[in-house]
N, C-alpha and C. Protein backbone atom coordinates (compact mmCIF):
# COMPACT_ATOMS: atom_id res chain seq x y z
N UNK A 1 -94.60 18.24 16.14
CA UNK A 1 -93.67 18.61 17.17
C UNK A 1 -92.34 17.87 16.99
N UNK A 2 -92.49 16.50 16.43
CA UNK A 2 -91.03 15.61 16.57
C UNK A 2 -90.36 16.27 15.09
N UNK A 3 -90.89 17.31 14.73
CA UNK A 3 -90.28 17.94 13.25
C UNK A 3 -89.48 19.11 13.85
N UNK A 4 -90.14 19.53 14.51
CA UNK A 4 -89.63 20.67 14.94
C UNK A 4 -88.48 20.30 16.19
N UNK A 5 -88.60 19.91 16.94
CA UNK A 5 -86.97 18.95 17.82
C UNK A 5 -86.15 18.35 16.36
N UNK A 6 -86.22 17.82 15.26
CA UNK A 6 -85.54 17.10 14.76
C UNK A 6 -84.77 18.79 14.19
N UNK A 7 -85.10 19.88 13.50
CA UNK A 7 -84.87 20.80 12.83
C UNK A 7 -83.92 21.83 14.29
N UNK A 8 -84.81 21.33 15.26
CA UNK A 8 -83.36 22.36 16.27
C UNK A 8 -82.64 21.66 16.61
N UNK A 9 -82.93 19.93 17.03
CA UNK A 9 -81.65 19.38 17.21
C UNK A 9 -79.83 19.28 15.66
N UNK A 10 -80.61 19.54 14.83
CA UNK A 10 -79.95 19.56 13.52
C UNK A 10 -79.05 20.77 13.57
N UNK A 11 -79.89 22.28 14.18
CA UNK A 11 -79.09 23.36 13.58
C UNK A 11 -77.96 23.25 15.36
N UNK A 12 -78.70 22.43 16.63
CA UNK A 12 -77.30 22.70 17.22
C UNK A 12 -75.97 21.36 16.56
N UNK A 13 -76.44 20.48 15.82
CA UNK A 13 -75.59 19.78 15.53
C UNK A 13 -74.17 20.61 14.18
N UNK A 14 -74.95 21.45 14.18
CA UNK A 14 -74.31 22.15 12.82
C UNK A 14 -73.72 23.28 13.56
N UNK A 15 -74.53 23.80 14.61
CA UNK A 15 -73.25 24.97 15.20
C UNK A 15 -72.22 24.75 16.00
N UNK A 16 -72.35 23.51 16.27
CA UNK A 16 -71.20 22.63 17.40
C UNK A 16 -70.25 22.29 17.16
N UNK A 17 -70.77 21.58 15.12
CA UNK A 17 -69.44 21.08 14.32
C UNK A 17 -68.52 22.89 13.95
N UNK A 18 -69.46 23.66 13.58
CA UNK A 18 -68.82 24.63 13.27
C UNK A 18 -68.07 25.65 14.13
N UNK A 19 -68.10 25.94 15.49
CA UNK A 19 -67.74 25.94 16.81
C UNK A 19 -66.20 24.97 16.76
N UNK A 20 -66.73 23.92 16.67
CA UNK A 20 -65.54 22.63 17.23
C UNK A 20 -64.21 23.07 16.43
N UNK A 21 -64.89 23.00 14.93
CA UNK A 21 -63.96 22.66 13.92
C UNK A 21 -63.28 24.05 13.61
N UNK A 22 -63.53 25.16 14.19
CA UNK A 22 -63.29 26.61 14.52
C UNK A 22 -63.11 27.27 12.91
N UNK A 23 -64.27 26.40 12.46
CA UNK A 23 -64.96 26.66 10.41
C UNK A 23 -65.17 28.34 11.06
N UNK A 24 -66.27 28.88 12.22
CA UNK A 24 -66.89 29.88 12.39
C UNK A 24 -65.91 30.72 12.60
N UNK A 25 -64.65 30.28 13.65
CA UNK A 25 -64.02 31.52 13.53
C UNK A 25 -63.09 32.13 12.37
N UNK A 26 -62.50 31.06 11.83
CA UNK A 26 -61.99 31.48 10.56
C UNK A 26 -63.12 32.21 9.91
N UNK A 27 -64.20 32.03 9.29
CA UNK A 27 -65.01 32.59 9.06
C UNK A 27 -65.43 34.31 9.40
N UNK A 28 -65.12 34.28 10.33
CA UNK A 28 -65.85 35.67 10.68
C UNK A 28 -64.34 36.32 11.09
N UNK A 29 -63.21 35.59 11.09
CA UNK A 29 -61.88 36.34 11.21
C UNK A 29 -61.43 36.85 9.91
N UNK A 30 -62.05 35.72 8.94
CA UNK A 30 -61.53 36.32 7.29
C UNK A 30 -62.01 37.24 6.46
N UNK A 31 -63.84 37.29 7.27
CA UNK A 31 -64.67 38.25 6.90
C UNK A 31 -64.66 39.71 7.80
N UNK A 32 -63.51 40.01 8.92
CA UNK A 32 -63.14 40.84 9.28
C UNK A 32 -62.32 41.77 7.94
N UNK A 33 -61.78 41.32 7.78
CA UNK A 33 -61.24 41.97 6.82
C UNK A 33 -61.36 42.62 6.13
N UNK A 34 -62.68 42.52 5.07
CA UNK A 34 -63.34 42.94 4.49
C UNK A 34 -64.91 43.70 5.24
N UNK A 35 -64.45 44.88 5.49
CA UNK A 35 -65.51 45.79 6.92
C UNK A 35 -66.82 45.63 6.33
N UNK A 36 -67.03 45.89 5.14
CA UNK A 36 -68.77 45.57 5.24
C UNK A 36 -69.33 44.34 5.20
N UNK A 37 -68.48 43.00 4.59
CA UNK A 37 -69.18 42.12 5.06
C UNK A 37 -68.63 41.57 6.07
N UNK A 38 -68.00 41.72 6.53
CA UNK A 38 -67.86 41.32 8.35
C UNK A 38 -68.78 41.37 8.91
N UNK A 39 -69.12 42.69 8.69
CA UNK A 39 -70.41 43.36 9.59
C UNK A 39 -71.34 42.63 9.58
N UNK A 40 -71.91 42.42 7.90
CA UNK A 40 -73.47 42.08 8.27
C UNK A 40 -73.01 40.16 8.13
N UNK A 41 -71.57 40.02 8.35
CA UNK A 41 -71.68 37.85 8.98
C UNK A 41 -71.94 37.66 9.75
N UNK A 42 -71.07 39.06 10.71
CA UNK A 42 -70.90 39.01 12.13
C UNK A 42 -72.56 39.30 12.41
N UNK A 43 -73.02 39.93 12.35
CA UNK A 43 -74.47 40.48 12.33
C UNK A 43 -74.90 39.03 12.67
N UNK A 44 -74.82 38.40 11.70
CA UNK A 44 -75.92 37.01 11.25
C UNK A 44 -75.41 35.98 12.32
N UNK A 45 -74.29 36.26 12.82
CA UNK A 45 -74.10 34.92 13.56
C UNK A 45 -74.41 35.53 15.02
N UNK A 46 -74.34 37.11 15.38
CA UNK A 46 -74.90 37.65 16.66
C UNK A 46 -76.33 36.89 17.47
N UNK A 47 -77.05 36.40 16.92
CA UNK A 47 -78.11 35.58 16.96
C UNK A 47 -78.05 34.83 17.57
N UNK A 48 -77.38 33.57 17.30
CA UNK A 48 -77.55 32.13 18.09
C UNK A 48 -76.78 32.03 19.32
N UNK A 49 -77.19 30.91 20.28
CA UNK A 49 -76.48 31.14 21.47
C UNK A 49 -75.14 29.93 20.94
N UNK A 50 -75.45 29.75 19.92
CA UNK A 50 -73.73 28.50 19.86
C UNK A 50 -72.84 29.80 19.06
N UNK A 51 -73.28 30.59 18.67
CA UNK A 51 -72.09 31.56 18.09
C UNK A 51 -72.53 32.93 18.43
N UNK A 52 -72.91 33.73 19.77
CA UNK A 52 -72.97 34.77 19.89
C UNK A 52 -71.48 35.06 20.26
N UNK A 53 -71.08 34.23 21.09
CA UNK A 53 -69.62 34.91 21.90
C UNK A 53 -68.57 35.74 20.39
N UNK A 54 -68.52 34.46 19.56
CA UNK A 54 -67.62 34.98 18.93
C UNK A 54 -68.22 35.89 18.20
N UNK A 55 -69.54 35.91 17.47
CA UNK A 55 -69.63 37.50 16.37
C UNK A 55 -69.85 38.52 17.56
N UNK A 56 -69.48 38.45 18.53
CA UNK A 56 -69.60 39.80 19.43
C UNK A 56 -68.06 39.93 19.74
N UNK A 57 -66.98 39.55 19.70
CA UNK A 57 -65.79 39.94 19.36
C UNK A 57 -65.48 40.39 17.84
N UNK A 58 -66.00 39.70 16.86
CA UNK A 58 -65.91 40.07 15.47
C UNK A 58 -66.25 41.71 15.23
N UNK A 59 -67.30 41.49 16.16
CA UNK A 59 -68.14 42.85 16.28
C UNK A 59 -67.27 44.05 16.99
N UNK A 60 -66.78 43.87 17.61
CA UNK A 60 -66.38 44.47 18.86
C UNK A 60 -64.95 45.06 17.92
N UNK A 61 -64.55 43.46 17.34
CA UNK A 61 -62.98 44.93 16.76
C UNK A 61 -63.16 45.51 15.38
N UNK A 62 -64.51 44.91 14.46
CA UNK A 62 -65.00 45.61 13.59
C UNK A 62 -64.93 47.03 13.81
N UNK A 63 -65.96 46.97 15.28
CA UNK A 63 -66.02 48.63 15.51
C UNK A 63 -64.77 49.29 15.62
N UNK A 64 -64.17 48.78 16.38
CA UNK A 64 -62.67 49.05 16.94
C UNK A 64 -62.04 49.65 15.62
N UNK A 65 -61.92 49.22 14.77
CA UNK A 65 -60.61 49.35 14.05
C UNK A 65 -61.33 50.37 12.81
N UNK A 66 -63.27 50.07 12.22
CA UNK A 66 -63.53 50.91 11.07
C UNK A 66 -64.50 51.79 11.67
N UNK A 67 -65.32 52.05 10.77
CA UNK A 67 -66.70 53.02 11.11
C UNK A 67 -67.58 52.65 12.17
N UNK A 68 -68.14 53.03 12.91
CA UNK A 68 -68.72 52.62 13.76
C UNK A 68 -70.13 52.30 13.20
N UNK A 69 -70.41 53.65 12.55
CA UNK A 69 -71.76 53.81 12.06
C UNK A 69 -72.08 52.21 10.99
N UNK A 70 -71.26 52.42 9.88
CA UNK A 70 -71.32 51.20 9.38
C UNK A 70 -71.13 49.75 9.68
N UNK A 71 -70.85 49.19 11.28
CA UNK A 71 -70.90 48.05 11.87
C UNK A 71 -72.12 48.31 11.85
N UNK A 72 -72.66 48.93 12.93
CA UNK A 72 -74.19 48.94 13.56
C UNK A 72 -74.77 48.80 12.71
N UNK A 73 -75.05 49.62 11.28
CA UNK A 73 -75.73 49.40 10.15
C UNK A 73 -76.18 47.90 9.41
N UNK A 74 -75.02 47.91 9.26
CA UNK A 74 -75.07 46.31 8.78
C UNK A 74 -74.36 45.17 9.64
N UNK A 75 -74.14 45.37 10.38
CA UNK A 75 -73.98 44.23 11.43
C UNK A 75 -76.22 44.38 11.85
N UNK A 76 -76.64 45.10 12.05
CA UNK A 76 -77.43 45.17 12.78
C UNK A 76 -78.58 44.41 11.62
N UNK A 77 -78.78 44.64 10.75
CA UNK A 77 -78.92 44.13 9.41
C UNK A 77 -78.89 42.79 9.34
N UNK A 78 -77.55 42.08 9.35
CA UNK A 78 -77.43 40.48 9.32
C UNK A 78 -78.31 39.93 10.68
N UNK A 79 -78.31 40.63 11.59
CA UNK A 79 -78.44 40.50 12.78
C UNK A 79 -80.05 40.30 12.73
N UNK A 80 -81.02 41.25 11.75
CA UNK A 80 -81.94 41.40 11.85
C UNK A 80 -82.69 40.04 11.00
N UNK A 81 -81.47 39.77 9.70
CA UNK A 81 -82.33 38.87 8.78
C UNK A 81 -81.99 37.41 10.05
N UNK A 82 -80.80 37.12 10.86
CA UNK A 82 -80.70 35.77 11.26
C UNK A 82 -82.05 35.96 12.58
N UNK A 83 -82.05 37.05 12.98
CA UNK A 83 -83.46 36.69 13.93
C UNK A 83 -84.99 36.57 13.32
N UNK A 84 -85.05 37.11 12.06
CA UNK A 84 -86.20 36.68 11.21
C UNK A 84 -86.51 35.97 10.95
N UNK A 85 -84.91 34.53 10.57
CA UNK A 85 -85.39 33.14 10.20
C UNK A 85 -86.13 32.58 11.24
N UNK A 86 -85.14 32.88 12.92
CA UNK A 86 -85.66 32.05 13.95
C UNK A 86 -87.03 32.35 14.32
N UNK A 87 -87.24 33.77 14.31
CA UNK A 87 -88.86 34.36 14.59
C UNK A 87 -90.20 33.62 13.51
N UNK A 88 -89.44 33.11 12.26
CA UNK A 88 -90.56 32.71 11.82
C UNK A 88 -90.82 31.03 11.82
N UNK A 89 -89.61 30.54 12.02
CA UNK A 89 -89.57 29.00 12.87
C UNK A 89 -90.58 29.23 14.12
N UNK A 90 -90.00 30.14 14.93
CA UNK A 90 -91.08 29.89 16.57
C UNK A 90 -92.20 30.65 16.36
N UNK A 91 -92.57 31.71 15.30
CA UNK A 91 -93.79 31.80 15.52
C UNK A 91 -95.00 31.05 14.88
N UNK A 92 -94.19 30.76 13.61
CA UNK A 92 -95.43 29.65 13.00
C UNK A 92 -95.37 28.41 13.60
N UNK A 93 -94.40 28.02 14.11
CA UNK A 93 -94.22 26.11 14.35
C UNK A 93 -93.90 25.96 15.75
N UNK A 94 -93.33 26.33 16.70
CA UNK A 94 -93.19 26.42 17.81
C UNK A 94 -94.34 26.92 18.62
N UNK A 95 -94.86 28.00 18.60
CA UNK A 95 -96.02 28.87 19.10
C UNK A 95 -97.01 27.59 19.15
N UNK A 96 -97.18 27.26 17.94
CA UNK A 96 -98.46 26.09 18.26
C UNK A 96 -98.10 24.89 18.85
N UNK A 97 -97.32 24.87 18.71
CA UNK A 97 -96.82 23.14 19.75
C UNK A 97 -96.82 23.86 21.31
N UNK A 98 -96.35 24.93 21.27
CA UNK A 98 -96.41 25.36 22.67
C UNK A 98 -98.02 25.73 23.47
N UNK A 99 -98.93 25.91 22.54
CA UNK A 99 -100.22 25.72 22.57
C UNK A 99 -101.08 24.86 23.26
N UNK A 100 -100.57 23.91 22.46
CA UNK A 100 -100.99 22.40 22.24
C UNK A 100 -100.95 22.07 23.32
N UNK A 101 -99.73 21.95 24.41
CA UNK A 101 -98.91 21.68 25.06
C UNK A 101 -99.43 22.25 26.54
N UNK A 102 -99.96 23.52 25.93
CA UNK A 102 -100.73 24.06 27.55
C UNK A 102 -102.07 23.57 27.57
N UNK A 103 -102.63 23.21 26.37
CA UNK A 103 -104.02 22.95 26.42
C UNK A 103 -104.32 21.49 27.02
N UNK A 104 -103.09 20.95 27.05
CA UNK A 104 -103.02 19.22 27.20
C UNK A 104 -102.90 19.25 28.74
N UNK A 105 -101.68 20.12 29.56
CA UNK A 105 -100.90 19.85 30.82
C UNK A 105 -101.39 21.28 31.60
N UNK A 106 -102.18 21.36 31.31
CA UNK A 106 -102.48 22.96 32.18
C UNK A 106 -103.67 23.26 32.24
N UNK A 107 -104.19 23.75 33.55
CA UNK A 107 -105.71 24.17 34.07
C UNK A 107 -106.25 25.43 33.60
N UNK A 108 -107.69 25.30 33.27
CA UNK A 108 -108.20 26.38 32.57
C UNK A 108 -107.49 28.37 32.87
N UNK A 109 -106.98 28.47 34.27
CA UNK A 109 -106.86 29.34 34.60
C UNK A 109 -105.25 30.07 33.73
N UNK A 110 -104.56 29.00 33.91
CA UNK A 110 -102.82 29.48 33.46
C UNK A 110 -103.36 29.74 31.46
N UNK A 111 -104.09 28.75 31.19
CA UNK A 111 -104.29 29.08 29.34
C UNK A 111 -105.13 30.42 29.58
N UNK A 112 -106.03 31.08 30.49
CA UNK A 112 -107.13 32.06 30.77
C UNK A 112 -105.66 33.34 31.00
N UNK A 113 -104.35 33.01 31.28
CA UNK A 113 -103.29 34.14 31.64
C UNK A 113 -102.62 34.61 30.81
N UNK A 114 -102.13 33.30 29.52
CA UNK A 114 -101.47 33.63 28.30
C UNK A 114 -102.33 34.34 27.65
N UNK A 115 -103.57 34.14 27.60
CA UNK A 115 -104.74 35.01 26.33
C UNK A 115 -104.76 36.46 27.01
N UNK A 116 -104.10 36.79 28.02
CA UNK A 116 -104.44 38.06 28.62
C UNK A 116 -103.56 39.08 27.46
N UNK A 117 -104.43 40.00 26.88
CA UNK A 117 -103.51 41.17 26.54
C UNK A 117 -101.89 41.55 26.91
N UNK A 118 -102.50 42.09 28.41
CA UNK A 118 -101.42 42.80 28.94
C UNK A 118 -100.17 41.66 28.95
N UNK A 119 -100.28 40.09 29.42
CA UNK A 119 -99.25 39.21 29.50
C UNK A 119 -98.94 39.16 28.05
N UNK A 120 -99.53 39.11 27.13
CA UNK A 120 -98.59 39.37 25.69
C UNK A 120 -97.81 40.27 25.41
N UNK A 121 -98.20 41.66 25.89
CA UNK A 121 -97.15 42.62 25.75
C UNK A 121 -96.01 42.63 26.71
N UNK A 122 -95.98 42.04 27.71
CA UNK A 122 -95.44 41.98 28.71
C UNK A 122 -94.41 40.68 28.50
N UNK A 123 -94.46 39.62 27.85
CA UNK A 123 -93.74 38.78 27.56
C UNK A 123 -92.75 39.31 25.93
N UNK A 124 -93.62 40.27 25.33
CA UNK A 124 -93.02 40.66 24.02
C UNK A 124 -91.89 41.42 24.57
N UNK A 125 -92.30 42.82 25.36
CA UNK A 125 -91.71 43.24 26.13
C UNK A 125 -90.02 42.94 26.51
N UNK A 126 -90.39 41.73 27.55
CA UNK A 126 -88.86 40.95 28.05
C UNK A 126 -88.23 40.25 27.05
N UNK A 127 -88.76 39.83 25.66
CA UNK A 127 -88.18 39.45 24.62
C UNK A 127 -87.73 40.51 23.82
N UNK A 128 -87.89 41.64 24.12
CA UNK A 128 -87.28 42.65 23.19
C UNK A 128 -86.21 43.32 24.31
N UNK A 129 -85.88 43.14 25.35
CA UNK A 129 -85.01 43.31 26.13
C UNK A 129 -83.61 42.34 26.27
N UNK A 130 -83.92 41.07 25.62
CA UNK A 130 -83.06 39.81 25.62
C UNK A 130 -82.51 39.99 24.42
N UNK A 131 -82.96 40.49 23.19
CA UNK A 131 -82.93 40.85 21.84
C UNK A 131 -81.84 42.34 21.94
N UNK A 132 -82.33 43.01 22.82
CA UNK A 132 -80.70 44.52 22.52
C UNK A 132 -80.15 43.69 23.40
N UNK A 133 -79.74 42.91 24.41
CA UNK A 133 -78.70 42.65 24.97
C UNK A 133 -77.40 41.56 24.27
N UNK A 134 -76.49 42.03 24.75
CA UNK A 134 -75.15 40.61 24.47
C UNK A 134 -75.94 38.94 24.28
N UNK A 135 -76.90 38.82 24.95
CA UNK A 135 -77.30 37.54 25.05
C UNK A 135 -78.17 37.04 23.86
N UNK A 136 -77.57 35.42 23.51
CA UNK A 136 -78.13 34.99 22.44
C UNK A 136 -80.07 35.02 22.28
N UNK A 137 -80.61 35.11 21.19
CA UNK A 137 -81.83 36.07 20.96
C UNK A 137 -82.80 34.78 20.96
N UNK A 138 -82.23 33.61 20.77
CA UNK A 138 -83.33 32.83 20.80
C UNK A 138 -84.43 32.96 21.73
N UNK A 139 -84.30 32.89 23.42
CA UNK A 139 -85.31 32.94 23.98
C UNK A 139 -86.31 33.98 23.70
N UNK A 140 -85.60 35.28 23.44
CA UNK A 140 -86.13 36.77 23.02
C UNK A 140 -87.01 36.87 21.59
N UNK A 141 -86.96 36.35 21.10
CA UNK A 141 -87.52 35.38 19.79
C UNK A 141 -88.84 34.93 20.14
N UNK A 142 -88.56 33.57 21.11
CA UNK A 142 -89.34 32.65 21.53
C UNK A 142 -90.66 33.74 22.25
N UNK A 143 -90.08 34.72 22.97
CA UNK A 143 -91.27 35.02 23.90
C UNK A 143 -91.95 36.52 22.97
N UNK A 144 -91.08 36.64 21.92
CA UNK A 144 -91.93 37.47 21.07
C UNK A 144 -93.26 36.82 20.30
N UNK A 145 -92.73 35.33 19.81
CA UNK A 145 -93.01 34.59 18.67
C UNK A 145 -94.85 34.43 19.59
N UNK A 146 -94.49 33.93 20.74
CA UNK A 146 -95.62 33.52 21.46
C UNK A 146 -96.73 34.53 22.08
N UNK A 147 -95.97 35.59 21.70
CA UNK A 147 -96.97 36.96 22.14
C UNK A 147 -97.25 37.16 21.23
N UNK A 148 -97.46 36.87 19.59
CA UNK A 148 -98.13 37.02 18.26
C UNK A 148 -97.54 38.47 17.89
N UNK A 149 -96.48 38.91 18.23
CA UNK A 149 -95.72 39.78 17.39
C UNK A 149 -95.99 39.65 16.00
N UNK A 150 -96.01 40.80 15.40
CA UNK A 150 -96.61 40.93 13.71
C UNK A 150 -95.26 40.94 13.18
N UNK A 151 -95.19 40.30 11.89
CA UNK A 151 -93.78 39.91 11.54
C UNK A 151 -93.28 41.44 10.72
N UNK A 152 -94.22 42.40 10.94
CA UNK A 152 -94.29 43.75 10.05
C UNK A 152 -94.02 44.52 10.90
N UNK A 153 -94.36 44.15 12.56
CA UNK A 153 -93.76 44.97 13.63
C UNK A 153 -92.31 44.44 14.25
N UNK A 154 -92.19 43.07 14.04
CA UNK A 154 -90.91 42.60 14.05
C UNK A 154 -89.55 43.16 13.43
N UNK A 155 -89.98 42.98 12.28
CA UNK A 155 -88.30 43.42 11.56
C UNK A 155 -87.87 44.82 11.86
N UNK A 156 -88.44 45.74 11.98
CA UNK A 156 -88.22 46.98 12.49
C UNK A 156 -87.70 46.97 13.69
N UNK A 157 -88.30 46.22 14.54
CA UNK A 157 -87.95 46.15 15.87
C UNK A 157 -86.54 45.36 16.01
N UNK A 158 -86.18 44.34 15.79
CA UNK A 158 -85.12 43.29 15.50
C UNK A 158 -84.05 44.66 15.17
N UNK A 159 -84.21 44.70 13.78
CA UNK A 159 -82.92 45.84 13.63
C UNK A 159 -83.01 46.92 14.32
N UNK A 160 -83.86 47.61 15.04
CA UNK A 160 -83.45 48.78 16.15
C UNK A 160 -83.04 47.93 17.57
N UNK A 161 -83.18 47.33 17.49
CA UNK A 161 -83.10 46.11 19.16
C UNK A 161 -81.04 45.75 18.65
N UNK A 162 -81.02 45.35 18.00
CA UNK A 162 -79.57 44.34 17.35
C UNK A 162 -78.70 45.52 17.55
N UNK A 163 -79.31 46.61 16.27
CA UNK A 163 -78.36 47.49 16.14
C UNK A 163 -77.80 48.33 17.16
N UNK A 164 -78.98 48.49 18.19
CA UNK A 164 -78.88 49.03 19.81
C UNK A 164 -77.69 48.19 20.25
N UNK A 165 -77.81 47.16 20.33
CA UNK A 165 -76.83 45.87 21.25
C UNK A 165 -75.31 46.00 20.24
N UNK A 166 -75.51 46.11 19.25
CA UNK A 166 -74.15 46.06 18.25
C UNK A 166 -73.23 47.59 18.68
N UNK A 167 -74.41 48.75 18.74
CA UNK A 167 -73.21 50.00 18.81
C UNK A 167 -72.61 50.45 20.61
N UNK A 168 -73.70 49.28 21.13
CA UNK A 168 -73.67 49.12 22.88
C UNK A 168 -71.84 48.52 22.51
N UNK A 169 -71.54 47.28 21.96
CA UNK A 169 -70.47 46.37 21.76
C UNK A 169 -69.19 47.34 21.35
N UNK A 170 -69.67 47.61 20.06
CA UNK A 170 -68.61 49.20 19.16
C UNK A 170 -68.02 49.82 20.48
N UNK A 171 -68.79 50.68 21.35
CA UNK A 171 -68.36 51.61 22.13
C UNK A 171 -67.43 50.95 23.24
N UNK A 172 -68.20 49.74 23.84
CA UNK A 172 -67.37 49.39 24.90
C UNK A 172 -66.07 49.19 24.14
N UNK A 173 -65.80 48.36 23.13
CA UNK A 173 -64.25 48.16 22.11
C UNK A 173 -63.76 49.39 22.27
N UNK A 174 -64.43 50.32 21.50
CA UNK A 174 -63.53 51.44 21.52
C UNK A 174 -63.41 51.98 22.53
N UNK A 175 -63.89 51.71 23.85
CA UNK A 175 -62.86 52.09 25.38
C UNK A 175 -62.24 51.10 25.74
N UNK A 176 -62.53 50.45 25.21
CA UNK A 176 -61.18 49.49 25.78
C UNK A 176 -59.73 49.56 25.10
């Protein structure tokens, strides 16, 4: 468990410097430029909650200004491989500390609620709802990872979920 805090405290130390030092926005302002890989940077940084704001403007005048079809595509794409890394952090290494964790601080009945079927689909569910929205995917991740989502039913899902939320972004740009 103190591996896994040391590995997320690390990646917010790295999106904070890159945030601060505004490395990310140059980044995804220079990779505007160039429409297909904008797409799938912007894609990749749509993910985290220290850099959703900005690849959802990246996103937003991507659509604005080229193809629409081809943001969603590959924005939805980057989008899909950066929630894959995190899905397979929380489902192999997180999931079980979170386990652990109920089996230690919690009465037979609440561990007797997580093993329920229906509360697995039902938590996958609200994680695939957090996943098409504007909002960063980690938690949506988290409550997939812990409902034993198949990483074969995942990626499919991720890029129809992203790419949903990416051409949701496209359209509002292009009314605005």
């Amino acid at each position: 468990m103190f591996r896994d805090l040391a590995i997320i405290a690390l990646s917010v130390i790295v999106a904070v410097i890159l945030v601060k030092t505004g490395i990310l926005k140059s980044l995804l302002t220079s990779t505007k430029e160039i429409k297909l890989i904008g797409s799938f940077v912007s894609g990749l940084f749509f993910t985290s909650v220290f850099t959703t704001a900005p690849a959802t403007v990246a996103l937003g005048e991507i659509a604005r200004h080229n193809s629409l079809f081809w943001t969603v595509i590959l924005g939805g794409f980057g989008a899909m491989l950066g929630d894959l890394v995190i899905f397979r952090f929380v489902k192999d290494s997180l999931a079980k500390d979170f386990s652990t964790l109920i089996k230690h601080s919690a009465s037979k009945r609440l561990i007797a609620v997580f093993k329920l079927k229906f509360f697995r689909w039902f938590i996958a569910f609200l994680g695939a709802l957090i996943i098409v929205s504007p909002l960063p995917d980690e938690l949506g991740l988290t409550m997939m990872g812990l409902s034993k989502v198949k990483t074969a039913v995942f990626i499919p899902l991720s890029f129809i979920l992203n790419s949903l939320g990416i051409l949701i972004i496209g359209l509002v740009a292009r009314a605005l």
